[in-house]
N, C-alpha and C. Protein backbone atom coordinates (compact mmCIF):
# COMPACT_ATOMS: atom_id res chain seq x y z
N UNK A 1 41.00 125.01 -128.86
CA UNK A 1 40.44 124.34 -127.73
C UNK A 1 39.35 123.40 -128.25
N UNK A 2 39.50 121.89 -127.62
CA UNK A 2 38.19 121.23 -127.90
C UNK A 2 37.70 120.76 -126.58
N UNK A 3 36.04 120.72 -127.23
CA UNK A 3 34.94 120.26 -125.79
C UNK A 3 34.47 119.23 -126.06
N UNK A 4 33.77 118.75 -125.81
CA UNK A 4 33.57 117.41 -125.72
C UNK A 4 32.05 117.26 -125.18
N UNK A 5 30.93 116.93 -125.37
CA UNK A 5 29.94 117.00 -125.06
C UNK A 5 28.67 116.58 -125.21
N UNK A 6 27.86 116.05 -125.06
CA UNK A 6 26.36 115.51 -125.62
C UNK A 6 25.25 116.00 -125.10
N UNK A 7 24.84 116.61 -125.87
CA UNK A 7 23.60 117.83 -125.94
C UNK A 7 22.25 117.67 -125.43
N UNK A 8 22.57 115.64 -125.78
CA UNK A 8 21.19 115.34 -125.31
C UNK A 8 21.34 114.57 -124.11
N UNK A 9 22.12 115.04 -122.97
CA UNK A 9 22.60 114.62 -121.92
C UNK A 9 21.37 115.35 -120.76
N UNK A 10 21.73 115.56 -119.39
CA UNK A 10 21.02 116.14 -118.72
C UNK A 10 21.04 117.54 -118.50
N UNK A 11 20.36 118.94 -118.48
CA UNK A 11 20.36 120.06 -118.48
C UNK A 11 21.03 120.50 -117.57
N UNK A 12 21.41 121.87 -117.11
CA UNK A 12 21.94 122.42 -116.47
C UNK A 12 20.99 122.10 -114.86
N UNK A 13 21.33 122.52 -113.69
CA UNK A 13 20.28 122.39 -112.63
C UNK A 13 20.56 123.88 -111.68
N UNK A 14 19.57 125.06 -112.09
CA UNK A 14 19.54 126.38 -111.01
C UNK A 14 18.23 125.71 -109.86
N UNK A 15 18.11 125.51 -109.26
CA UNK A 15 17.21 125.20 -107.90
C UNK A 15 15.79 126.54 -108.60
N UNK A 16 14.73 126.19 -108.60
CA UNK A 16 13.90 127.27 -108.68
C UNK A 16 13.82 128.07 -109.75
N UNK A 17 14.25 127.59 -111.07
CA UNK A 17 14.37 128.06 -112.21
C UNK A 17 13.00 127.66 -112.79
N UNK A 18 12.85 128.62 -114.20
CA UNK A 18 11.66 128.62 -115.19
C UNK A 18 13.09 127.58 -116.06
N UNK A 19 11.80 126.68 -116.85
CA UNK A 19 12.65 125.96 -118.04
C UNK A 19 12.93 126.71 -118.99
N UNK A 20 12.73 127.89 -119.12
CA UNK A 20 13.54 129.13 -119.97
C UNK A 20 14.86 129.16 -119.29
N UNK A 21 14.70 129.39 -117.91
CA UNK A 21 16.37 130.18 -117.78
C UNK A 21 17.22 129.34 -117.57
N UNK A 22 16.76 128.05 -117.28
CA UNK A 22 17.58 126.11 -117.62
C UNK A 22 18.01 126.76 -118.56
N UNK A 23 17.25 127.01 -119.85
CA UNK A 23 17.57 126.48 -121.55
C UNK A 23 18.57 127.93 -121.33
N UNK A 24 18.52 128.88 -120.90
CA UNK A 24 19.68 130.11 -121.18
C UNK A 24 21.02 129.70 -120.28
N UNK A 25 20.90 128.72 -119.29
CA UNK A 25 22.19 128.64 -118.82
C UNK A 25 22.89 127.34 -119.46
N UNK A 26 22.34 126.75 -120.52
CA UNK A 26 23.11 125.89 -121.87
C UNK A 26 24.21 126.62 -122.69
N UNK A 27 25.48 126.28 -122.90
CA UNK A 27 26.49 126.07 -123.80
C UNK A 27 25.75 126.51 -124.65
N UNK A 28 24.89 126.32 -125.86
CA UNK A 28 24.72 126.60 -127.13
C UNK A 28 24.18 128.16 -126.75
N UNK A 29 23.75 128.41 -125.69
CA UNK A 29 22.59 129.83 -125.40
C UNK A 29 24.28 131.08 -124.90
N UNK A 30 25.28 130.35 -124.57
CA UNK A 30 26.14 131.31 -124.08
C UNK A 30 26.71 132.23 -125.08
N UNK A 31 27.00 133.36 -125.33
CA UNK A 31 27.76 134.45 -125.60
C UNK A 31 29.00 134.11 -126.36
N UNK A 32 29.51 133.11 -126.15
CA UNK A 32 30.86 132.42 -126.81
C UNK A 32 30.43 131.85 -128.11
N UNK A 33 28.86 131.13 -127.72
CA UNK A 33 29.03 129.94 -128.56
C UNK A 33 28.86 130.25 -130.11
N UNK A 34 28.55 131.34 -130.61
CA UNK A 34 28.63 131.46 -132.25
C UNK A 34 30.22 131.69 -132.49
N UNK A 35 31.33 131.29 -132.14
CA UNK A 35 32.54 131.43 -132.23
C UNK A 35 32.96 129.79 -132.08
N UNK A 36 31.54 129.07 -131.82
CA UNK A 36 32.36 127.26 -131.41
C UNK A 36 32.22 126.90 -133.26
N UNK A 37 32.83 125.78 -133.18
CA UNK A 37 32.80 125.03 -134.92
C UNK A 37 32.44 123.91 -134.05
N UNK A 38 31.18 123.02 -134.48
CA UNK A 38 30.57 122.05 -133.90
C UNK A 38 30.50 120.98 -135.00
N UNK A 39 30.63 119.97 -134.29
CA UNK A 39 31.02 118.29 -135.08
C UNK A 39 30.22 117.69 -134.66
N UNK A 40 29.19 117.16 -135.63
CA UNK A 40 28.57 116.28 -134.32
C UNK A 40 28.59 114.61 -134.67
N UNK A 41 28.84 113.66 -134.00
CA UNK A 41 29.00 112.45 -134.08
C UNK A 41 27.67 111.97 -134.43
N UNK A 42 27.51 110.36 -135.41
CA UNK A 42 26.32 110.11 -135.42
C UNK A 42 26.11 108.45 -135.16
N UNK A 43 27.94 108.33 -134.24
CA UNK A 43 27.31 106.85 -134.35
C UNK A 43 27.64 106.79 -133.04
N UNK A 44 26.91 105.51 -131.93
CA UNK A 44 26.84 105.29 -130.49
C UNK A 44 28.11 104.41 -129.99
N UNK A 45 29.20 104.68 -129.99
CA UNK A 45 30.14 103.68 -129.80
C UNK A 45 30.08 102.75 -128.43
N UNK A 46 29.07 103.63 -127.39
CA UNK A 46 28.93 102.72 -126.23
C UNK A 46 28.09 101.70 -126.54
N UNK A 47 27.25 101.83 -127.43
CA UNK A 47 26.10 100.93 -127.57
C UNK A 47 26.29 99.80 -128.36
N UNK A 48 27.62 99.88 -129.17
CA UNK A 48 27.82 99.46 -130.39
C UNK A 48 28.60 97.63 -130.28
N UNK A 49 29.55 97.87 -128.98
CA UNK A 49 29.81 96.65 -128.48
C UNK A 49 28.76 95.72 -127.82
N UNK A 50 28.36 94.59 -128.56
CA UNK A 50 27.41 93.35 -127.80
C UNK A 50 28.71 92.48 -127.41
N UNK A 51 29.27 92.37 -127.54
CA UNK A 51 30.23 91.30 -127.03
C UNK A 51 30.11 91.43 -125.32
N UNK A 52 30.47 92.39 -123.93
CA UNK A 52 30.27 92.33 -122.81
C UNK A 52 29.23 92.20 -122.55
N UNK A 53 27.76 91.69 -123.24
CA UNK A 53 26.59 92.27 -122.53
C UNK A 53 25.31 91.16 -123.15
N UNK A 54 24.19 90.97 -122.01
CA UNK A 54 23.41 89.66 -122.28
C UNK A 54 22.34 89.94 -123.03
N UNK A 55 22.16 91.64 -123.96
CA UNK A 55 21.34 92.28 -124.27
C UNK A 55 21.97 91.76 -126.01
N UNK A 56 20.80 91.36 -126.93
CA UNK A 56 21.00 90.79 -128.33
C UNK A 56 21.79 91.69 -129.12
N UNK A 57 22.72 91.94 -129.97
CA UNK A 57 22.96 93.05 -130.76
C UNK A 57 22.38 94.18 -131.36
N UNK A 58 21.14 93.12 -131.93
CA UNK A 58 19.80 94.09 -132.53
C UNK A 58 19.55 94.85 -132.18
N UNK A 59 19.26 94.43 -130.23
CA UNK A 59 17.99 95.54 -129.50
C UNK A 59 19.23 96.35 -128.72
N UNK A 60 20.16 96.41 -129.44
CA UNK A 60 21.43 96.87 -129.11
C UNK A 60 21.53 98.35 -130.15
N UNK A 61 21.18 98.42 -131.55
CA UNK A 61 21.22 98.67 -132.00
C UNK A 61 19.99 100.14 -132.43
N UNK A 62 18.76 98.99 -132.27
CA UNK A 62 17.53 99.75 -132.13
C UNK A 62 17.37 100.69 -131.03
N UNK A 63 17.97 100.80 -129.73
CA UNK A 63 18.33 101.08 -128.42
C UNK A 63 19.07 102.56 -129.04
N UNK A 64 20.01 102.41 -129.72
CA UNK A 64 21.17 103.17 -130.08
C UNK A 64 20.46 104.36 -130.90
N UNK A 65 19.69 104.11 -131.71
CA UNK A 65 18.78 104.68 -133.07
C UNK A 65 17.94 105.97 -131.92
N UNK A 66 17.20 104.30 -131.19
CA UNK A 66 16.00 105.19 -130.33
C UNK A 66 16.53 106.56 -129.73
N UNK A 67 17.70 106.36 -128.89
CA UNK A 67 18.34 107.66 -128.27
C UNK A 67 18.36 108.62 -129.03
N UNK A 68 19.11 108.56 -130.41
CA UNK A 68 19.43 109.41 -130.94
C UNK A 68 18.07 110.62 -132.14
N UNK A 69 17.26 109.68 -132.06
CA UNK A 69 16.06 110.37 -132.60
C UNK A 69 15.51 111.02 -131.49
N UNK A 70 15.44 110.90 -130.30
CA UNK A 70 15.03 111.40 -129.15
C UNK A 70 16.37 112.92 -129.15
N UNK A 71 16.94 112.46 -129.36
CA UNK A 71 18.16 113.74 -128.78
C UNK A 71 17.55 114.55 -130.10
N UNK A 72 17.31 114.41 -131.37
CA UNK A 72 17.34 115.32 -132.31
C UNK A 72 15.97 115.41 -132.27
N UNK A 73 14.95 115.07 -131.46
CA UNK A 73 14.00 115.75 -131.55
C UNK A 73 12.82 115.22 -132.21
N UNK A 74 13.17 114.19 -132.89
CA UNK A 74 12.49 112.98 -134.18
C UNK A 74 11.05 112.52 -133.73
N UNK A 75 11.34 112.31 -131.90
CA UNK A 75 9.91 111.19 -131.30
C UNK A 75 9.73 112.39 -129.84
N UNK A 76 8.35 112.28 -129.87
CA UNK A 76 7.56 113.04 -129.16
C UNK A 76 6.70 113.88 -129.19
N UNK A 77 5.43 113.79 -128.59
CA UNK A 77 4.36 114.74 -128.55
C UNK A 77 4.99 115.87 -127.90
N UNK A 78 4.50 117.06 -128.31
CA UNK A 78 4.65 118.24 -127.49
C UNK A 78 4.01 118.46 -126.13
N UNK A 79 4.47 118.59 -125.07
CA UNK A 79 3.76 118.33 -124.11
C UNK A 79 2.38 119.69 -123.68
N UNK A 80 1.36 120.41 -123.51
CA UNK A 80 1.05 120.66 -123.18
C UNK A 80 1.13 121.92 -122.27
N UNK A 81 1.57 121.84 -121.54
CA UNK A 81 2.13 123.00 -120.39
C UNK A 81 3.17 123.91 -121.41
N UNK A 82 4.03 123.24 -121.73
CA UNK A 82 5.39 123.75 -122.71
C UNK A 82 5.96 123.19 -123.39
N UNK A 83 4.95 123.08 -124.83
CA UNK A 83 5.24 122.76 -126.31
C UNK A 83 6.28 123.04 -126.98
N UNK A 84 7.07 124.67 -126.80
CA UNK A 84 7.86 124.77 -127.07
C UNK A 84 8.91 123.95 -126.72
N UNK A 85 9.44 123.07 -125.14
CA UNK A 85 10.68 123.31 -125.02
C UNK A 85 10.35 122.06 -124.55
N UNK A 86 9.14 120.94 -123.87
CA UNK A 86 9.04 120.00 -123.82
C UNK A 86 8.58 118.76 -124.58
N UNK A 87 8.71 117.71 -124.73
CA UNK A 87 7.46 116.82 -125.34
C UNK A 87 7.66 115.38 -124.70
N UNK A 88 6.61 114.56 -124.51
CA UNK A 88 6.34 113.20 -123.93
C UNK A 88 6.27 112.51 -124.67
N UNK A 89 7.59 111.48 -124.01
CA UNK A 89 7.77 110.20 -124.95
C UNK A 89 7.22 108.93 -124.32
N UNK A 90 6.78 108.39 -125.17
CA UNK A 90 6.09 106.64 -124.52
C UNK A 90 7.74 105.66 -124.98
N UNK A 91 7.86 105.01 -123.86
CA UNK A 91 9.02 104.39 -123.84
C UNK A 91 8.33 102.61 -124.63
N UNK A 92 8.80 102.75 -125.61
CA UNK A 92 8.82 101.32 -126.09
C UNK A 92 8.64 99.98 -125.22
N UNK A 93 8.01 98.78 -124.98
CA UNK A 93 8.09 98.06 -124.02
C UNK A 93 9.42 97.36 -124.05
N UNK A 94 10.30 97.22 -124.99
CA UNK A 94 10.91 96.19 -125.66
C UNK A 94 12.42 96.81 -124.69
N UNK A 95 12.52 98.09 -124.61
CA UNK A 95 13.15 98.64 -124.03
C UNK A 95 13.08 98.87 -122.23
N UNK A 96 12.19 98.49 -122.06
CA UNK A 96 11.46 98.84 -120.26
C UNK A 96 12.20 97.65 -119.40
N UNK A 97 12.80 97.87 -118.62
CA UNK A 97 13.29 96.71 -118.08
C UNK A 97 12.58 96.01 -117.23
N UNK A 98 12.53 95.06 -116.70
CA UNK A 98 11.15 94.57 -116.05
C UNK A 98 11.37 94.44 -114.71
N UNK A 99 10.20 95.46 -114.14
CA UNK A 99 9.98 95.94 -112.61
C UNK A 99 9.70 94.83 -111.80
N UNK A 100 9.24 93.69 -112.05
CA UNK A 100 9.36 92.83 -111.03
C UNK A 100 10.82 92.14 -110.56
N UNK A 101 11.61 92.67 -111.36
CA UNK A 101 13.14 92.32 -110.66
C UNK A 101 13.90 93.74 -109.84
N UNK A 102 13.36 94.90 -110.94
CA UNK A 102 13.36 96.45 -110.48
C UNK A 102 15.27 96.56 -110.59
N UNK A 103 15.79 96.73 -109.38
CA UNK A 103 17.30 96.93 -109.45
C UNK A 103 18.14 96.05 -109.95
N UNK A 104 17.77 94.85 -109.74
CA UNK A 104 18.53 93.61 -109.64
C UNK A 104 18.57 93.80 -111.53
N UNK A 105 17.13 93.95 -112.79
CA UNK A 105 17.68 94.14 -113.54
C UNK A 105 18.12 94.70 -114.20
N UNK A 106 18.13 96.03 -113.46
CA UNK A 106 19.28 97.16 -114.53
C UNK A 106 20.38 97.50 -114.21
N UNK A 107 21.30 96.30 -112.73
CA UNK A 107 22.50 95.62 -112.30
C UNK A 107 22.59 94.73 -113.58
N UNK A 108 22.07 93.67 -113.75
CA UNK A 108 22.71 93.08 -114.80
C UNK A 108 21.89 93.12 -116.30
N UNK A 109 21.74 94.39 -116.45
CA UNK A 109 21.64 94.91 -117.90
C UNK A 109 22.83 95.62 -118.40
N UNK A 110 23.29 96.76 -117.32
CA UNK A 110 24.46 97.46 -117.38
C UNK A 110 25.54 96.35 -117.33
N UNK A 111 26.28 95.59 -116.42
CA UNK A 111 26.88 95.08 -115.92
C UNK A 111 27.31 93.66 -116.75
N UNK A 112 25.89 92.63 -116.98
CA UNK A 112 26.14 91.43 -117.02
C UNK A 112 26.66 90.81 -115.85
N UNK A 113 26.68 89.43 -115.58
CA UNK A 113 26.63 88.25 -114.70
C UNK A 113 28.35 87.84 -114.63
N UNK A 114 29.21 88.51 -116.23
CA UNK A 114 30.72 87.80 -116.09
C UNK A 114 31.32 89.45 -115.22
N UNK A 115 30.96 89.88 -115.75
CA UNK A 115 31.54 91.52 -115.07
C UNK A 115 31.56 91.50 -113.58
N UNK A 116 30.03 91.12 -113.66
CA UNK A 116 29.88 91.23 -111.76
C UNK A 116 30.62 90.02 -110.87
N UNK A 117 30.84 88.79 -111.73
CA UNK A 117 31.64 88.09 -110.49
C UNK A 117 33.15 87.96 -111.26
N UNK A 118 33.19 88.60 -111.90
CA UNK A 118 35.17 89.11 -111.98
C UNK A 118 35.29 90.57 -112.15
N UNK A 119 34.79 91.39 -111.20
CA UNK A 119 35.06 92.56 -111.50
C UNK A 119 36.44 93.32 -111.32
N UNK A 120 36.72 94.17 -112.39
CA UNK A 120 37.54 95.20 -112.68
C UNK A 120 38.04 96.30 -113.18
N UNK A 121 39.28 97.12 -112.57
CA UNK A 121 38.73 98.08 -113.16
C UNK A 121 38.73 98.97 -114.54
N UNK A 122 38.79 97.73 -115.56
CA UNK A 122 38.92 97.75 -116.76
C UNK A 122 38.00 97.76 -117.14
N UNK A 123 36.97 96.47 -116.76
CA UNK A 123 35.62 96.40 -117.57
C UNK A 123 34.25 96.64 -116.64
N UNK A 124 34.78 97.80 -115.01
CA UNK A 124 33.98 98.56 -114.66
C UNK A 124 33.64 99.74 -115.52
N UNK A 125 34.65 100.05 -115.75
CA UNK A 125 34.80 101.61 -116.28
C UNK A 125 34.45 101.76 -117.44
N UNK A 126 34.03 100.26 -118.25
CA UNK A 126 32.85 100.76 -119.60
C UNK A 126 31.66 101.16 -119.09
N UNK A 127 31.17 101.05 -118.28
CA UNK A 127 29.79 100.95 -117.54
C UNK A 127 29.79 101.85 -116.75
N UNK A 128 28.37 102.16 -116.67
CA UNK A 128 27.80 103.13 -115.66
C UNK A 128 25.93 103.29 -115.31
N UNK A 129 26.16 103.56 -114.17
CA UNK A 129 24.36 103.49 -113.84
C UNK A 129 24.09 104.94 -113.68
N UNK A 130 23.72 105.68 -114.41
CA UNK A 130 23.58 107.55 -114.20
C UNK A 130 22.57 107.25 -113.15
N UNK A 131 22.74 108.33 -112.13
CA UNK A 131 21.48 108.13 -111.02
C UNK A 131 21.34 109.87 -110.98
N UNK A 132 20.33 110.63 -110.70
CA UNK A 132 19.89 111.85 -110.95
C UNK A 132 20.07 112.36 -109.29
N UNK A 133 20.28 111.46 -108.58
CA UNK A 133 20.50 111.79 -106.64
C UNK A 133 21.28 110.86 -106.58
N UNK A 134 22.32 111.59 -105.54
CA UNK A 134 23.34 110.96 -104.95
C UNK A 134 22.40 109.90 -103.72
N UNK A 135 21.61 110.05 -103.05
CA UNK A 135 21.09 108.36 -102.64
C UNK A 135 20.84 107.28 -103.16
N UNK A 136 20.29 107.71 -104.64
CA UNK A 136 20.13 106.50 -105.59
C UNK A 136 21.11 106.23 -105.96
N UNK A 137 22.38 106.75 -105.98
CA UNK A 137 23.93 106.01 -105.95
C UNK A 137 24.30 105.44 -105.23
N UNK A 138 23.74 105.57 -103.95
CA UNK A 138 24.39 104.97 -102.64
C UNK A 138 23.69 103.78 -102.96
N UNK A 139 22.40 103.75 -103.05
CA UNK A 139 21.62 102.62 -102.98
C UNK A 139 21.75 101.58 -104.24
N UNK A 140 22.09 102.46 -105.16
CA UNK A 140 23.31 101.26 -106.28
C UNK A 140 24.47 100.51 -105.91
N UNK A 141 25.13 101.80 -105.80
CA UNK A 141 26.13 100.56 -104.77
C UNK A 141 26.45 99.90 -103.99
N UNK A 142 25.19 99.98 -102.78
CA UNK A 142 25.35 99.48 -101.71
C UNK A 142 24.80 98.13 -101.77
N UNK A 143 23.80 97.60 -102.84
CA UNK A 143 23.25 96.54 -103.44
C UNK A 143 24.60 95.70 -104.26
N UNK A 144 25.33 96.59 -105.40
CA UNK A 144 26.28 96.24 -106.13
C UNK A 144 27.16 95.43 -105.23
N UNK A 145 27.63 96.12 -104.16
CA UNK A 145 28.82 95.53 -103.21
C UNK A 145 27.68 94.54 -102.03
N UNK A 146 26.95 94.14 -101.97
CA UNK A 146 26.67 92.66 -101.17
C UNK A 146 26.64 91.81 -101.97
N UNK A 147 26.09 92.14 -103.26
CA UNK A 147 26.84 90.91 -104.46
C UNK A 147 28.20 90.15 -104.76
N UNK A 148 29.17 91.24 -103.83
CA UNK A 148 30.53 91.16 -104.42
C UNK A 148 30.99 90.35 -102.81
N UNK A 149 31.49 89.05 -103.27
CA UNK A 149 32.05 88.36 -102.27
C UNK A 149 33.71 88.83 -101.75
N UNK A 150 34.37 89.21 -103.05
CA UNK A 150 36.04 89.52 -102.51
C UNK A 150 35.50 90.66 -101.66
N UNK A 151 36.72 90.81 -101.43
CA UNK A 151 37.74 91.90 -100.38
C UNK A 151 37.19 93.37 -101.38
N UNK A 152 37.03 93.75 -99.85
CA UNK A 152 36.47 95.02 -100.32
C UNK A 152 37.08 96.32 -99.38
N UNK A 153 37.47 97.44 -100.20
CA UNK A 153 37.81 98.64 -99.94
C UNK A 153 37.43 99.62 -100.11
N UNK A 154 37.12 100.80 -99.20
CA UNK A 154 35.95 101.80 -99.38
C UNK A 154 37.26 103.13 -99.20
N UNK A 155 37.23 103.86 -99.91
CA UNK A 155 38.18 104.88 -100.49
C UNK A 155 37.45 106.05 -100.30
N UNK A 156 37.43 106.95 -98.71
CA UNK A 156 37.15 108.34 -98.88
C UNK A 156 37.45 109.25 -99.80
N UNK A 157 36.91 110.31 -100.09
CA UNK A 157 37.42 111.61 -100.39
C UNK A 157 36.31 112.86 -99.85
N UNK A 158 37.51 113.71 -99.85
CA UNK A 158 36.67 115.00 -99.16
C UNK A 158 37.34 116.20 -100.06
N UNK A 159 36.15 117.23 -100.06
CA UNK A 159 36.44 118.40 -101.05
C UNK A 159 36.92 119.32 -100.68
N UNK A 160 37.33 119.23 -99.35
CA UNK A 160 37.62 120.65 -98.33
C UNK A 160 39.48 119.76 -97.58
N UNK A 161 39.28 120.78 -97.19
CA UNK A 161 40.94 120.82 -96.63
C UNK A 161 40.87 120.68 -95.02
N UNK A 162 41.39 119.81 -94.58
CA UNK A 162 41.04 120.13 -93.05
C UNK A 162 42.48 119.85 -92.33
N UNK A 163 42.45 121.22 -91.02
CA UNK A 163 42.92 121.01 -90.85
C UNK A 163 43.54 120.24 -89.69
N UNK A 164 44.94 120.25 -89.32
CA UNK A 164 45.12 119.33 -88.21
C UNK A 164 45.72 120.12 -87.07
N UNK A 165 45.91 119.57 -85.96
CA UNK A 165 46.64 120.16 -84.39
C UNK A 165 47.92 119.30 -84.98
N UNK A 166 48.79 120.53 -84.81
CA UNK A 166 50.07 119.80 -84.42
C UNK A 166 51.09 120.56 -83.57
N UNK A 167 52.06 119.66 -82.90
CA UNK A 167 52.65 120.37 -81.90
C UNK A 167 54.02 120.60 -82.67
């Protein structure tokens, strides 16, 4: 069996948890995991293409580095409260996207300007805006799509089964 995974992604979420019992309901903390054989990748392949994107190669690159010293632990003070399991990072300016545009530019940081007025779903689906609440998704896309002049289709889904009257 293989998994697939990035460690330095977002934690588990119990409602009302100590950041101990977060860190015990992690993959590496489970009962299985001294039986996994772990690989770990060291290069950013999302980051690695500048060709779709209005961001320089370089700070493409440096971007790529930054993450990954952050995931292994490389940059950060220990925070205070919980040294062990936290630490505070100062975000580079070079990296900060600039708040006087706020949404509009981390729409076309992700995205770019050719993506957004020929969109598809080829060169949607390199991209993504992680949002930590489903409102801040809504409110991504609901910005994303008044940008978008074509024809537009909104595609329910529901997780439950419902049922129907029939005669």
């Amino acid at each position: 069996m293989l998994l697939g995974s990035d460690f330095h992604q977002t934690l588990p979420v119990q409602p009302k948890s100590t950041n101990s019992q977060i860190m015990a309901l992690t993959l590496p903390n489970a009962y299985l995991w001294p039986h996994f054989t772990v690989y770990k990748l060291h290069y950013n392949m999302r980051l690695s293409n500048a060709d779709n994107t209005t961001i320089p190669s370089y700070s493409l690159s440096e971007f790529a580095s930054w993450l990954l010293d952050i995931g292994n632990g490389n940059i950060g003070v220990p925070d205070a409260t919980d040294p062990e399991n936290t630490k505070v990072i100062d975000i580079p300016p070079k990296f900060i996207i600039d708040t006087t545009k706020g949404l509009q530019s981390l729409i076309d940081f992700v995205y770019g300007s050719e993506i957004l007025a020929n969109p598809s779903p080829e060169n949607l689906s390199d991209r993504a805006i992680i949002c930590p609440k489903n409102e801040t998704a809504y409110k991504v896309n609901a910005f994303i799509s008044l940008k978008n002049t074509g024809h537009q289709i909104v595609y329910n889904s529901s997780s439950r089964i419902h049922k129907t009257q029939s005669n």
